[in-house]
Each structure stands twice: as structure tokens, then as C-alpha cells.
C-alpha atoms as a PDB file:
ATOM      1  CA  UNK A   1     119.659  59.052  71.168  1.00  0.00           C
ATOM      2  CA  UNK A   2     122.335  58.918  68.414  1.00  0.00           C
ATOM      3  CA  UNK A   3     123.652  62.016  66.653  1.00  0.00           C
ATOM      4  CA  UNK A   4     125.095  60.789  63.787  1.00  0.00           C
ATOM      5  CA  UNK A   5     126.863  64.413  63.400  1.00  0.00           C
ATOM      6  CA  UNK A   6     128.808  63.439  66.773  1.00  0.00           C
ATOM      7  CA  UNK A   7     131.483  60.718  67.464  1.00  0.00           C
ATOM      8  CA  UNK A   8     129.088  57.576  69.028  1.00  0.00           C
ATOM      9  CA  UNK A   9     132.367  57.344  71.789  1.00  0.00           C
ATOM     10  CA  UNK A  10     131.518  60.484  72.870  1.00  0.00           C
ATOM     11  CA  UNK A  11     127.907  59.897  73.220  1.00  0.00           C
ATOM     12  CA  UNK A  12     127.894  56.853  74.815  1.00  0.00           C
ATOM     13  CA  UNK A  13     130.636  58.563  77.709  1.00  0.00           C
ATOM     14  CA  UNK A  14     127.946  61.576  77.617  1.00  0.00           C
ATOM     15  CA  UNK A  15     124.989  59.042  78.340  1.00  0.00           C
ATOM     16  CA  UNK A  16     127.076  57.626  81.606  1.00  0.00           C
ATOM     17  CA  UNK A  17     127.912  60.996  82.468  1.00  0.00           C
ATOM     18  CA  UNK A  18     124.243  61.892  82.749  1.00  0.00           C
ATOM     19  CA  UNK A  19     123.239  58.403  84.183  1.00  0.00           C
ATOM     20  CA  UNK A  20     125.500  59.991  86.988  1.00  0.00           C
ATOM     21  CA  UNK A  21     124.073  62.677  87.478  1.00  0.00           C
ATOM     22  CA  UNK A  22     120.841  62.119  87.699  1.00  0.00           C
ATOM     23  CA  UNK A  23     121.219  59.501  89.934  1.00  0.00           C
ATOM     24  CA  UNK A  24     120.722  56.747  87.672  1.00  0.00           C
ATOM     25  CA  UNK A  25     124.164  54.976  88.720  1.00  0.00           C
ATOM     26  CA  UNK A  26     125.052  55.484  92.272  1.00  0.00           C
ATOM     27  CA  UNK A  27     128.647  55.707  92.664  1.00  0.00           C
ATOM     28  CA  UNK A  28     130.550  53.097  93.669  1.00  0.00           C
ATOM     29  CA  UNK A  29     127.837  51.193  92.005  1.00  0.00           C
ATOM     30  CA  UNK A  30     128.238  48.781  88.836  1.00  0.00           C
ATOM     31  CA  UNK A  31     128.474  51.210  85.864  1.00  0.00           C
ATOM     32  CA  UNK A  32     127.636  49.027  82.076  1.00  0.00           C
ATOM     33  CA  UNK A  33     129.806  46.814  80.443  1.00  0.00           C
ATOM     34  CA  UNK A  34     131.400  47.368  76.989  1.00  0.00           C
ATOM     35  CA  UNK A  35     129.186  44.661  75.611  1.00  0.00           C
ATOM     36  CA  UNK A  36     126.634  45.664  77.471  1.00  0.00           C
ATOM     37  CA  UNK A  37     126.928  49.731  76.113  1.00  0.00           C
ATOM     38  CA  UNK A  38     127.678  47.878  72.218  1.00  0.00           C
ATOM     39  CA  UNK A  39     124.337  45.763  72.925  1.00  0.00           C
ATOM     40  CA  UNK A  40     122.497  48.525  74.114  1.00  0.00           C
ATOM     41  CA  UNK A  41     123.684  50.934  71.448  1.00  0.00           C
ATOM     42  CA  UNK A  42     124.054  48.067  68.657  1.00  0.00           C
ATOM     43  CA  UNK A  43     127.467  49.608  67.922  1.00  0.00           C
ATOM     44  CA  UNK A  44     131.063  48.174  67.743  1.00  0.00           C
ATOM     45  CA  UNK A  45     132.137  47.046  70.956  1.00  0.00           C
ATOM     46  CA  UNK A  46     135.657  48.791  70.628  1.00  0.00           C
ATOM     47  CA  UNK A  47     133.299  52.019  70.212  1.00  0.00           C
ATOM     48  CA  UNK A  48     131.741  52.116  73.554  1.00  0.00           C
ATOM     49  CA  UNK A  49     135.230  50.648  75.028  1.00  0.00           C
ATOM     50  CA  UNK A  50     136.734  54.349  74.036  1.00  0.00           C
ATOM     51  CA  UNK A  51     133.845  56.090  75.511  1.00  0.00           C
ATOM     52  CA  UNK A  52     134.174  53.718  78.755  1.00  0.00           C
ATOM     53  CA  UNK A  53     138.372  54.472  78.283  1.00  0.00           C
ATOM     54  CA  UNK A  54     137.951  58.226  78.414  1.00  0.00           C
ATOM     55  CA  UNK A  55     135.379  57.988  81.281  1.00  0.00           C
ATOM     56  CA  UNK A  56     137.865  56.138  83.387  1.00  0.00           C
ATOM     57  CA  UNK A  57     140.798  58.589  82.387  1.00  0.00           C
ATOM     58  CA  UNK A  58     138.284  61.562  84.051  1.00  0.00           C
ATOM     59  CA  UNK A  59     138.579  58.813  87.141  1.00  0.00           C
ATOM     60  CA  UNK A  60     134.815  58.630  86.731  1.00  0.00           C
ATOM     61  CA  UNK A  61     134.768  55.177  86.195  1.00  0.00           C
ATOM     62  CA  UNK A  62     137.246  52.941  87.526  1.00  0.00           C
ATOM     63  CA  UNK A  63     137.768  49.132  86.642  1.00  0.00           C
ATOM     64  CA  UNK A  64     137.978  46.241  89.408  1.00  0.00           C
ATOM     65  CA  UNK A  65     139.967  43.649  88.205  1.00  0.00           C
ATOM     66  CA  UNK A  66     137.658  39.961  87.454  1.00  0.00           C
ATOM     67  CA  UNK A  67     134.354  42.196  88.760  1.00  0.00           C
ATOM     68  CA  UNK A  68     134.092  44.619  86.038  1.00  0.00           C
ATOM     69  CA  UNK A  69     133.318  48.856  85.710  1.00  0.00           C
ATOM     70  CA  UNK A  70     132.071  50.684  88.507  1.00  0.00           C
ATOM     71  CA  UNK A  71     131.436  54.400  89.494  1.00  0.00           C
ATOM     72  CA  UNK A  72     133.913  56.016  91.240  1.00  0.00           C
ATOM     73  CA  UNK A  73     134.019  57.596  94.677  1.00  0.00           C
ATOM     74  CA  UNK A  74     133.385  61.642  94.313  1.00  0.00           C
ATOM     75  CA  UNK A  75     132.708  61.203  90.268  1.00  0.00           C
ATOM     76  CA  UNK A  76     129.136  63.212  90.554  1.00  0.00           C
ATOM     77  CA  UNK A  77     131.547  66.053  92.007  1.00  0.00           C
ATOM     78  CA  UNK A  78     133.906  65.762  89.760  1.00  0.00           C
ATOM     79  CA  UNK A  79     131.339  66.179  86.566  1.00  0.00           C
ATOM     80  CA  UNK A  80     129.549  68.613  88.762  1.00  0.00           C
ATOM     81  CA  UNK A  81     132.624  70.812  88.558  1.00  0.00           C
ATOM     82  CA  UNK A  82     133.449  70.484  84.606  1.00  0.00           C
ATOM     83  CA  UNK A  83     129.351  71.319  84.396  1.00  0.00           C
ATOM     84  CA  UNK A  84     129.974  74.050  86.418  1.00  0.00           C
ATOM     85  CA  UNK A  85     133.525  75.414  84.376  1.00  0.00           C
ATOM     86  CA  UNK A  86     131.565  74.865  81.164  1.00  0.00           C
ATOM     87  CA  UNK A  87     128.232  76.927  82.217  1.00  0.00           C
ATOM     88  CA  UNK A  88     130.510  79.574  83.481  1.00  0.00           C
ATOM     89  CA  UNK A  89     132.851  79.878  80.391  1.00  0.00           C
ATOM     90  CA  UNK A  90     129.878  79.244  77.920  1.00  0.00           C
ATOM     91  CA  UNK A  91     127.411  81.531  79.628  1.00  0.00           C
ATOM     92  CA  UNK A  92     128.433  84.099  82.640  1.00  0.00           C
ATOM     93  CA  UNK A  93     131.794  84.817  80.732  1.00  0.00           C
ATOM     94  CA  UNK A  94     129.974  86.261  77.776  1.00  0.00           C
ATOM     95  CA  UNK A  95     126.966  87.725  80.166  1.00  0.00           C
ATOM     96  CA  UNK A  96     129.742  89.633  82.101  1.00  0.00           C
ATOM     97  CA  UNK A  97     131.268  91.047  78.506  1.00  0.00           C
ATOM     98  CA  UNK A  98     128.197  92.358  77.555  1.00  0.00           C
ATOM     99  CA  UNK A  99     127.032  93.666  81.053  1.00  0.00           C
ATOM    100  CA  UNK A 100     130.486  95.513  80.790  1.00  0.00           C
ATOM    101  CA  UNK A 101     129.071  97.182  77.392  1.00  0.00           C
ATOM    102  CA  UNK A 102     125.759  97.895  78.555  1.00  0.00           C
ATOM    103  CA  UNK A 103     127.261  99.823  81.119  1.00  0.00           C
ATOM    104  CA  UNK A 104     125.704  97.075  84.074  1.00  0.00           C
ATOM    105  CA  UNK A 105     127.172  96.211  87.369  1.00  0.00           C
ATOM    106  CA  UNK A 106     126.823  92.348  89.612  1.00  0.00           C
ATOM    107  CA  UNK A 107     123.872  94.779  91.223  1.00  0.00           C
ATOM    108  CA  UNK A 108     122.266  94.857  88.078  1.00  0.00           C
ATOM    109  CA  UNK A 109     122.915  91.913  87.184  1.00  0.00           C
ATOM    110  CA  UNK A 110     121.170  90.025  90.171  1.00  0.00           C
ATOM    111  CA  UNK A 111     118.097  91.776  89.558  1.00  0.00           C
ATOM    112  CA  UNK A 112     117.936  90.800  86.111  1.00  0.00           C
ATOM    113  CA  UNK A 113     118.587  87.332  87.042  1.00  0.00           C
ATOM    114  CA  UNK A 114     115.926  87.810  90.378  1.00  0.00           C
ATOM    115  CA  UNK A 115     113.393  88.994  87.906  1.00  0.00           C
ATOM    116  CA  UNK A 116     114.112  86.238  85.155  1.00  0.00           C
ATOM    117  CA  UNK A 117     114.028  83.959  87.116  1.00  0.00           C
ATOM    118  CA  UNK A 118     110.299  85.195  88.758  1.00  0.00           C
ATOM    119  CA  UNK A 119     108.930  85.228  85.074  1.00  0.00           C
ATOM    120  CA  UNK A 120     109.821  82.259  84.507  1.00  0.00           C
ATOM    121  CA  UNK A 121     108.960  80.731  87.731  1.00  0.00           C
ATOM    122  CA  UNK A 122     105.684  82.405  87.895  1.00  0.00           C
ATOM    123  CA  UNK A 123     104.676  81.326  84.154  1.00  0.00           C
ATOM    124  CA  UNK A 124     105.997  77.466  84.720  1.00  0.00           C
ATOM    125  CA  UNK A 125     103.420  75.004  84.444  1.00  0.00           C
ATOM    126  CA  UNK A 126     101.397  77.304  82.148  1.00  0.00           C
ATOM    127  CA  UNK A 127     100.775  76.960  78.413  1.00  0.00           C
ATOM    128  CA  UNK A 128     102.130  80.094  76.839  1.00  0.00           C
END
């Protein structure tokens, strides 16, 4: 799971992120320790505290006092949104520039998406 080309703080706040996401920690639920993350990872404690530290900055993870780290209330909508702000300014933002050049409206657009997204429904499942 490490990318040694990417700071392991990052990563590690990526991995909860994901965890999340996908369900894997419930909010309000009991989100990893720092020595548990280090463990896990077998890095430097002070390493996954950073990741944990930026995590709980976002107000995704919020620390009770003598219990430890837990998920916070409305944190899957909160990365849902960024998600959402990133796919938009990484992906439609650049789709719409080059619709513009190609001379294609939002109508054209939705059917190239409708039909996409047929192709690659319809071929799903099958070895290409």
C-alpha cells in the first residue's frame, strides 16, 4: 500500500479517508489509534499522528478526551463533497473546455456520456 514517491502522512490520512467511505468505519465509530496506524504501517508513530492531525483538522476525525479517535458526525459527506470538487475540477472542467472547441453543447454531451456509459455497461463482466 505504500508509495514511497508520496509522503506516508498523507497515505495513511488517504487510507482512513477511504475506510470511510466505503463503509469500513462507521461514523461516530472508533477510527485507529496512532500506535495502532504506526503498528499497522510499521512506521514512526509521529508519522501516522500527522496524518490522524490533518484528518481531524478536515473535522473528519475528532478526538474524545481518555476514549481515544473516532469518526465524526457528517464526515462521509464532507469527503463526499471534496470527491465531488476534485472529479469536477480534474475531469468535467477540462471535458467542458474541450466540448467548447469541438463545437459540443450539455445536449451533446449527455449522449456521449448515455452512450459511454451503455458500452461500457453492456461489455462489463466480459473479457475484452
Amino acid at each position: 500500500m505504500i508509495d514511497e514517491g508520496r509522503p506516508l502522512f498523507l497515505q495513511i490520512a488517504e487510507a482512513i479517508e477511504e475506510s470511510i467511505l466505503d463503509g469500513t468505519l462507521a461514523e461516530d465509530g472508533k477510527a485507529p489509534s496512532t500506535n495502532e496506524l504506526a503498528a499497522f504501517y510499521r512506521i514512526n508513530p509521529a508519522t501516522a499522528a500527522k496524518g490522524v492531525a490533518m484528518l481531524t483538522d478536515k473535522g473528519i476525525l475528532i478526538k474524545r478526551r481518555g476514549i481515544g479517535m473516532f469518526v465524526a458526525v457528517g464526515a462521509r459527506s464532507i469527503l463526499l463533497a471534496e470527491r465531488r470538487t476534485a472529479f469536477a475540477e480534474h475531469f468535467i472542467d477540462p471535458l467542458i473546455v474541450e466540448a467548447r472547441t469541438l463545437g459540443l453543447d450539455a445536449d451533446d454531451l449527455t449522449v456521449l456520456l448515455r452512450e459511454r456509459i451503455a458500452r461500457t455497461t453492456s461489455t462489463e463482466g466480459n473479457p475484452a
